[in-house]
Each structure stands twice: as structure tokens, then as C-alpha cells.
Protein backbone atom coordinates (compact mmCIF):
# COMPACT_ATOMS: atom_id res chain seq x y z
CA UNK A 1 -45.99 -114.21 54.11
CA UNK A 2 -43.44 -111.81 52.55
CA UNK A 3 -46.17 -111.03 49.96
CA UNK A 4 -48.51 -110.36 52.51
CA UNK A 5 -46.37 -107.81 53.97
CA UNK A 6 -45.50 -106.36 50.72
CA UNK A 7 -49.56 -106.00 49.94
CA UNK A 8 -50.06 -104.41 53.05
CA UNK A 9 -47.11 -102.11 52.49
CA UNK A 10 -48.52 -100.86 49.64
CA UNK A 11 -52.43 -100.50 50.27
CA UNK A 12 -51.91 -99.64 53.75
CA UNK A 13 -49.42 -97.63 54.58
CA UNK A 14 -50.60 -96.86 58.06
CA UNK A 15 -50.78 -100.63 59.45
CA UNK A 16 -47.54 -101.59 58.71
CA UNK A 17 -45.11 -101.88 61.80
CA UNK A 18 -41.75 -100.46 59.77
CA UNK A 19 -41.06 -97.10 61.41
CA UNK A 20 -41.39 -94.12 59.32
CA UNK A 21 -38.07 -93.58 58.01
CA UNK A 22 -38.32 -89.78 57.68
CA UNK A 23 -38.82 -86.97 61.02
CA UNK A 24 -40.67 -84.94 58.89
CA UNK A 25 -44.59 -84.63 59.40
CA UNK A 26 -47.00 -83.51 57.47
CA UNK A 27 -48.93 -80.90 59.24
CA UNK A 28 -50.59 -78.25 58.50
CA UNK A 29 -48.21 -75.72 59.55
CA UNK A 30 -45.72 -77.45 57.58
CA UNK A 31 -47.74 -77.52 54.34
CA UNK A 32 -48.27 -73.99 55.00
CA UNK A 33 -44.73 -72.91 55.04
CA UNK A 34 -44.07 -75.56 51.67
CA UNK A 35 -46.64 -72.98 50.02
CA UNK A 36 -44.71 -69.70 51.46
CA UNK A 37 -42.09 -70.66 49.25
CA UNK A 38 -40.83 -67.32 47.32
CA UNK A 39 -39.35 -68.61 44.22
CA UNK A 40 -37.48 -65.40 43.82
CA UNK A 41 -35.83 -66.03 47.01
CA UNK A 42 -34.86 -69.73 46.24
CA UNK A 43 -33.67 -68.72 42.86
CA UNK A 44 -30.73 -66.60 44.90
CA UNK A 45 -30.06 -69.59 46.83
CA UNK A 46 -29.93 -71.98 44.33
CA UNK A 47 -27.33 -70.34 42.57
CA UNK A 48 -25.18 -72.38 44.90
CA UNK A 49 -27.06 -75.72 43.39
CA UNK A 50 -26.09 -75.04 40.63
CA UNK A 51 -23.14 -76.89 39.95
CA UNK A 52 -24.51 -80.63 40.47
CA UNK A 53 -28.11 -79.58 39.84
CA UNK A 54 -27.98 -76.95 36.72
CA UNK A 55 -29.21 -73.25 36.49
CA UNK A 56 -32.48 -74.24 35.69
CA UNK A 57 -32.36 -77.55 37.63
CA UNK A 58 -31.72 -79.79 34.66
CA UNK A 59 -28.50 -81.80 35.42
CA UNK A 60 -25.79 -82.63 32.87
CA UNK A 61 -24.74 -85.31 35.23
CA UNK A 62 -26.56 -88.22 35.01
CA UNK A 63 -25.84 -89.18 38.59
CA UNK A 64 -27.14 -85.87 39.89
CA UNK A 65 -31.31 -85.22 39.70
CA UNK A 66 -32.88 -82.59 38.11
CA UNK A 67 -35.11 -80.68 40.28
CA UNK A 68 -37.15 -78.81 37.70
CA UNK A 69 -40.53 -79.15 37.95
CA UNK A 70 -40.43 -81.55 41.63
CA UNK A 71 -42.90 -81.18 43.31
CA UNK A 72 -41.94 -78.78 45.98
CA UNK A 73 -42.94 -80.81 48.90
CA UNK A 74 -40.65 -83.73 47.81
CA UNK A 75 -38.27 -81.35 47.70
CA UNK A 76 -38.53 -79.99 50.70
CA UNK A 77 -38.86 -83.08 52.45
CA UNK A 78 -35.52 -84.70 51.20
CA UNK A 79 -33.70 -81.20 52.35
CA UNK A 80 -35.20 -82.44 56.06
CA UNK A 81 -34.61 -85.94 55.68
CA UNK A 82 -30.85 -84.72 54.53
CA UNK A 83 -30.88 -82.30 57.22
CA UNK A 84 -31.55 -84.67 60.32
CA UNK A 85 -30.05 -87.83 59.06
CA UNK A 86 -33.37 -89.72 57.66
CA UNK A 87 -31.23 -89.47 54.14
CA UNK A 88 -27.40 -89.68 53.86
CA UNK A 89 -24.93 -87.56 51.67
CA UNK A 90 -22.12 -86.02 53.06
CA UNK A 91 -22.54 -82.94 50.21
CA UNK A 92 -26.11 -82.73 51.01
CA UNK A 93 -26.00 -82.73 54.56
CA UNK A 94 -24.15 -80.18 55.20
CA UNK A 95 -26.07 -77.78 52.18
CA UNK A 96 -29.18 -78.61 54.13
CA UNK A 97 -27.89 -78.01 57.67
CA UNK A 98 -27.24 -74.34 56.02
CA UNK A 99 -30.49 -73.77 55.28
CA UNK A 100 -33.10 -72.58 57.52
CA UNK A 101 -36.65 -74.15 56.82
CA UNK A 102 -37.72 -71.34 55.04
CA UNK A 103 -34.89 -70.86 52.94
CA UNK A 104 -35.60 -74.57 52.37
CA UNK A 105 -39.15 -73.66 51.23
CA UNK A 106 -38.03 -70.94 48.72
CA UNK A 107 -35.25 -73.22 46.97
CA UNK A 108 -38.23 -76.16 46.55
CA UNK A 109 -40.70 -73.40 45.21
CA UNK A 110 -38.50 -72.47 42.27
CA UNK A 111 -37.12 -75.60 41.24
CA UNK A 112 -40.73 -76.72 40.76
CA UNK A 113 -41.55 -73.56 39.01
CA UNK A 114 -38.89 -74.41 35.96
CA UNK A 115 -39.99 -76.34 32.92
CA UNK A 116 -39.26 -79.95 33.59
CA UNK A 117 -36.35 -81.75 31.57
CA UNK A 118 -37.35 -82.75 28.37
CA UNK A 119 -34.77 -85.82 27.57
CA UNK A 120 -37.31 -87.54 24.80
CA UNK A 121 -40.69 -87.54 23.79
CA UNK A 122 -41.87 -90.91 24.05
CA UNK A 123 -41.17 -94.56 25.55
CA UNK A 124 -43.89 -96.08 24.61
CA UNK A 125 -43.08 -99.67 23.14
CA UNK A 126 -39.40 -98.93 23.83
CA UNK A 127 -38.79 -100.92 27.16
CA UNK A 128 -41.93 -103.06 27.01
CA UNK A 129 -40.91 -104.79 30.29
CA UNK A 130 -40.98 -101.23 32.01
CA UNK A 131 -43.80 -100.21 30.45
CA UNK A 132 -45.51 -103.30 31.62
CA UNK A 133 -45.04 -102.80 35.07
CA UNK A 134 -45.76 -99.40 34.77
CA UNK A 135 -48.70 -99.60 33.43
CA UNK A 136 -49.89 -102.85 34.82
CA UNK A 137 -47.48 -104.04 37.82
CA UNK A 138 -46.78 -107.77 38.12
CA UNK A 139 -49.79 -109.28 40.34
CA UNK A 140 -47.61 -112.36 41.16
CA UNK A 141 -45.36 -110.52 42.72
CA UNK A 142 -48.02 -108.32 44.48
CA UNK A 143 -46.56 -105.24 42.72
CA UNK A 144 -48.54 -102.59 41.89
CA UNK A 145 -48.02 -100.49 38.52
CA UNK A 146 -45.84 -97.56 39.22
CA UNK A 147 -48.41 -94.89 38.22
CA UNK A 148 -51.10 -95.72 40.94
CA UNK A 149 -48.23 -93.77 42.68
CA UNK A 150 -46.45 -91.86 40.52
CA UNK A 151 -49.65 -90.59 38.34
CA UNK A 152 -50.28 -91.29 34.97
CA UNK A 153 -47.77 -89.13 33.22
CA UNK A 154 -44.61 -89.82 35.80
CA UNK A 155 -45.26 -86.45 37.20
CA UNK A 156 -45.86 -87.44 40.82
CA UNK A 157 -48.69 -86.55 43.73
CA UNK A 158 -49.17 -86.05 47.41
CA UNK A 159 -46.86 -84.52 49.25
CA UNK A 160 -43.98 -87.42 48.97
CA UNK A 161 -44.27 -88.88 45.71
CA UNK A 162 -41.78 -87.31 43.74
CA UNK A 163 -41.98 -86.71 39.44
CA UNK A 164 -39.88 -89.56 37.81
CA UNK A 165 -40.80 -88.36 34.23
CA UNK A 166 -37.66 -86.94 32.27
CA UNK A 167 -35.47 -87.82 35.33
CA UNK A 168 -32.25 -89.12 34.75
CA UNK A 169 -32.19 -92.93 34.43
CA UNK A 170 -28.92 -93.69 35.89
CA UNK A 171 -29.83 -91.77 38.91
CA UNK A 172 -33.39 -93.17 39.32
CA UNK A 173 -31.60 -96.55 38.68
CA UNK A 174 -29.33 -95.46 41.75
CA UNK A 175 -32.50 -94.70 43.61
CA UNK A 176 -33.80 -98.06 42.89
CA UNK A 177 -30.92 -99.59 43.96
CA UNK A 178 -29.97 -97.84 47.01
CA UNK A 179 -33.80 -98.20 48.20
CA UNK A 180 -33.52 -102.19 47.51
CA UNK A 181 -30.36 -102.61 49.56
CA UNK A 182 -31.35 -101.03 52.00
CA UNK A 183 -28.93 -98.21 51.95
CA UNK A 184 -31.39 -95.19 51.17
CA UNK A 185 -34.34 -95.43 53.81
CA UNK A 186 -35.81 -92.27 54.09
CA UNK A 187 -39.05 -93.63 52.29
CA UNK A 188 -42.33 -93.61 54.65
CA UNK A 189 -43.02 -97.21 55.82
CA UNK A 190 -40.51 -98.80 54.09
CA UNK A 191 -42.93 -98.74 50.83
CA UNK A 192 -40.46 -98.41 48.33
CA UNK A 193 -37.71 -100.75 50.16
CA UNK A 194 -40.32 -103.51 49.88
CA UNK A 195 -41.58 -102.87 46.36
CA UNK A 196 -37.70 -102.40 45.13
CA UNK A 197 -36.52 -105.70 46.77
CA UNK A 198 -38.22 -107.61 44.35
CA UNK A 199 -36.99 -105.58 40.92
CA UNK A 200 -34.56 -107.55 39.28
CA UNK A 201 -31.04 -105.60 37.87
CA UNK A 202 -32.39 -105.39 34.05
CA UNK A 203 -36.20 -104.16 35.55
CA UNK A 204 -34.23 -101.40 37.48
CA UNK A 205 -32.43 -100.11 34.37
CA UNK A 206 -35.63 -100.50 32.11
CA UNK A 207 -37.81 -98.18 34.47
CA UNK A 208 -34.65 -95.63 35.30
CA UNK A 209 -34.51 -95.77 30.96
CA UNK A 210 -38.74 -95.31 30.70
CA UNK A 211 -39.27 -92.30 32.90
CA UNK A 212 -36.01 -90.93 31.54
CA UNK A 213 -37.99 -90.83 28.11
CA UNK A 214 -40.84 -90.73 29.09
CA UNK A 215 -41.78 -86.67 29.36
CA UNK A 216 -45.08 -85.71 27.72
């Protein structure tokens, strides 16, 4: 039955009775003011990011993301989530609360304007068992491969799939973790709560270590 649920999760989104975890819709007035994003305007802002997140949104801290190259509606949408509760950080929250939704907009269209970190240039054959269920998911499980979601190259899609290629891998680990506890649900329909539950500790550090090195 779990399985069930988990397929259903995954193919279709919109049948699945878990609440959407995030107050943030995608309409088209939102969309519109993701794509009035002044990255001249959001570089000023980010100045103040730049501590955890780097100048150009490349993190020396492993725990903290890089933003550079995001897509800027993930990043705008994890500024709302932080913003009205769907997503919990007590540094976050109150950065977000300080920023108006178009100031939001600005700071998401220049961090996706920089050149994405570059950490390695290829994981292939390095962490097979990531690779694997990258590539080809584990149908036992009912898992599908991580780049029907994530795109081919780790570089993400749709409005809230975020880039996971040259990410950190102790924070996408984190991610992983904190999504498969339970503790980080600001994912829509639970999707990634039920796909994480069944990643075992040493799967979780092989995918955080493939997209890490995985930039192309």
C-alpha cells in the first residue's frame, strides 16, 4: 500500500491527499513578477547574502547552498516558504520577512544569472550506487531516477525543481535528510518526503557526493 502511495506521489502529484506544504501558488501574476526580477537590483541586496552564500553565490561552507545559477523560481519560492513558515530557519526567516516580494524577485534573478559552481567535472563511475538511481531509480522500491525531475544534467526544471548539479553534498545530504524525517516540509505534496523515506544513510551521502561532482 505504502508503494502505492509513493507511485502516486510521484506520477500524480495532483491526486494525492498530503496538503501542499508551501502557500505559494503558481499563478500567472506570480510568474510574472519571478521574470521582473532586476538582477542589478538583487545584486545590491545580496551583498547582505553574502556571508553564508558567497559574492557570487558559491558557498565556502559546505552546509550553506550555493545559489548561482538556481533557478530563480526555486529561489524565490523558498524566500516565501521561509517567509510564511512553509520552511524553517530562524536566520532565514527573518532575511525573508525583510524583503518585499519584489526585492525577493531581484535577489533570485541574479543568483541565477552567475556561473554555477564548478566543484568537479565528472562523477560518472565514481558513486555507481548514485549514479544508478540517478540514472535508472530502483523499480522495487517504486523510485523513480532523479533526473525525470531534476533533468538530465542536475540542472533542474519547472518552477520548483531546484539545480542539484555542483551543489554542495553535505548540504544536499542535509536536504535529504531533513526531507526524510520529516523536519523540512515545504516540498509540494509531500513528493520528496515520500521518495526520501526510503533512501538509506550511505544512498543519501552517495547522491549529496554525485551532484556535488557532477557539473558539466
Amino acid at each position: 500500500m505504502k508503494n502505492l502511495i509513493r507511485l502516486i506521489a510521484v506520477l500524480t502529484p495532483a491526486l494525492v491527499c498530503a496538503e501542499p506544504s508551501s502557500k505559494l501558488a503558481w499563478t500567472a501574476e506570480q510568474l510574472s513578477l519571478v521574470e521582473s526580477g532586476n538582477p542589478q537590483k538583487g545584486r545590491e541586496l545580496a551583498q547582505a547574502c553574502a556571508a553564508c552564500h558567497g559574492e557570487q553565490g558559491i558557498s565556502a561552507v559546505p552546509t550553506y547552498p550555493s545559489l548561482a545559477g538556481q533557478l530563480p523560481t526555486y529561489l524565490f519560492k523558498q524566500l516565501q516558504d521561509y517567509r510564511d513558515g512553509s520552511r524553517q530557519n530562524p536566520l532565514m526567516t527573518g532575511i525573508a520577512k525583510g524583503l518585499t516580494p519584489q526585492d525577493a524577485a531581484d535577489v533570485a534573478a541574479w543568483f541565477s544569472t552567475r556561473p554555477a559552481a564548478i566543484l568537479s567535472a565528472n562523477a560518472k563511475g565514481a558513486y555507481p550506487t548514485a549514479e544508478n538511481l540517478v540514472k535508472h531509480g530502483d523499480k522495487q522500491r517504486l523510485l523513480p531516477p532523479c533526473e525525470v525531475c531534476h533533468g538530465t544534467d542536475g540542472k533542474g526544471q519547472a518552477q520548483d525543481v531546484p539545480a542539484l548539479s555542483g551543489q554542495s553534498g553535505d548540504y544536499l545530504a542535509a536536504s535529504l535528510r531533513a526531507f526524510k524525517s520529516g523536519e523540512r516540509h515545504n516540498d509540494i505534496y509531500a513528493r520528496m518526503r515520500i521518495l526520501a523515506e526510503t533512501l538509506s544513510d550511505s544512498e543519501i551521502e552517495a547522491l549529496g557526493l554525485y551532484y556535488q561532482n557532477s557539473q558539466q
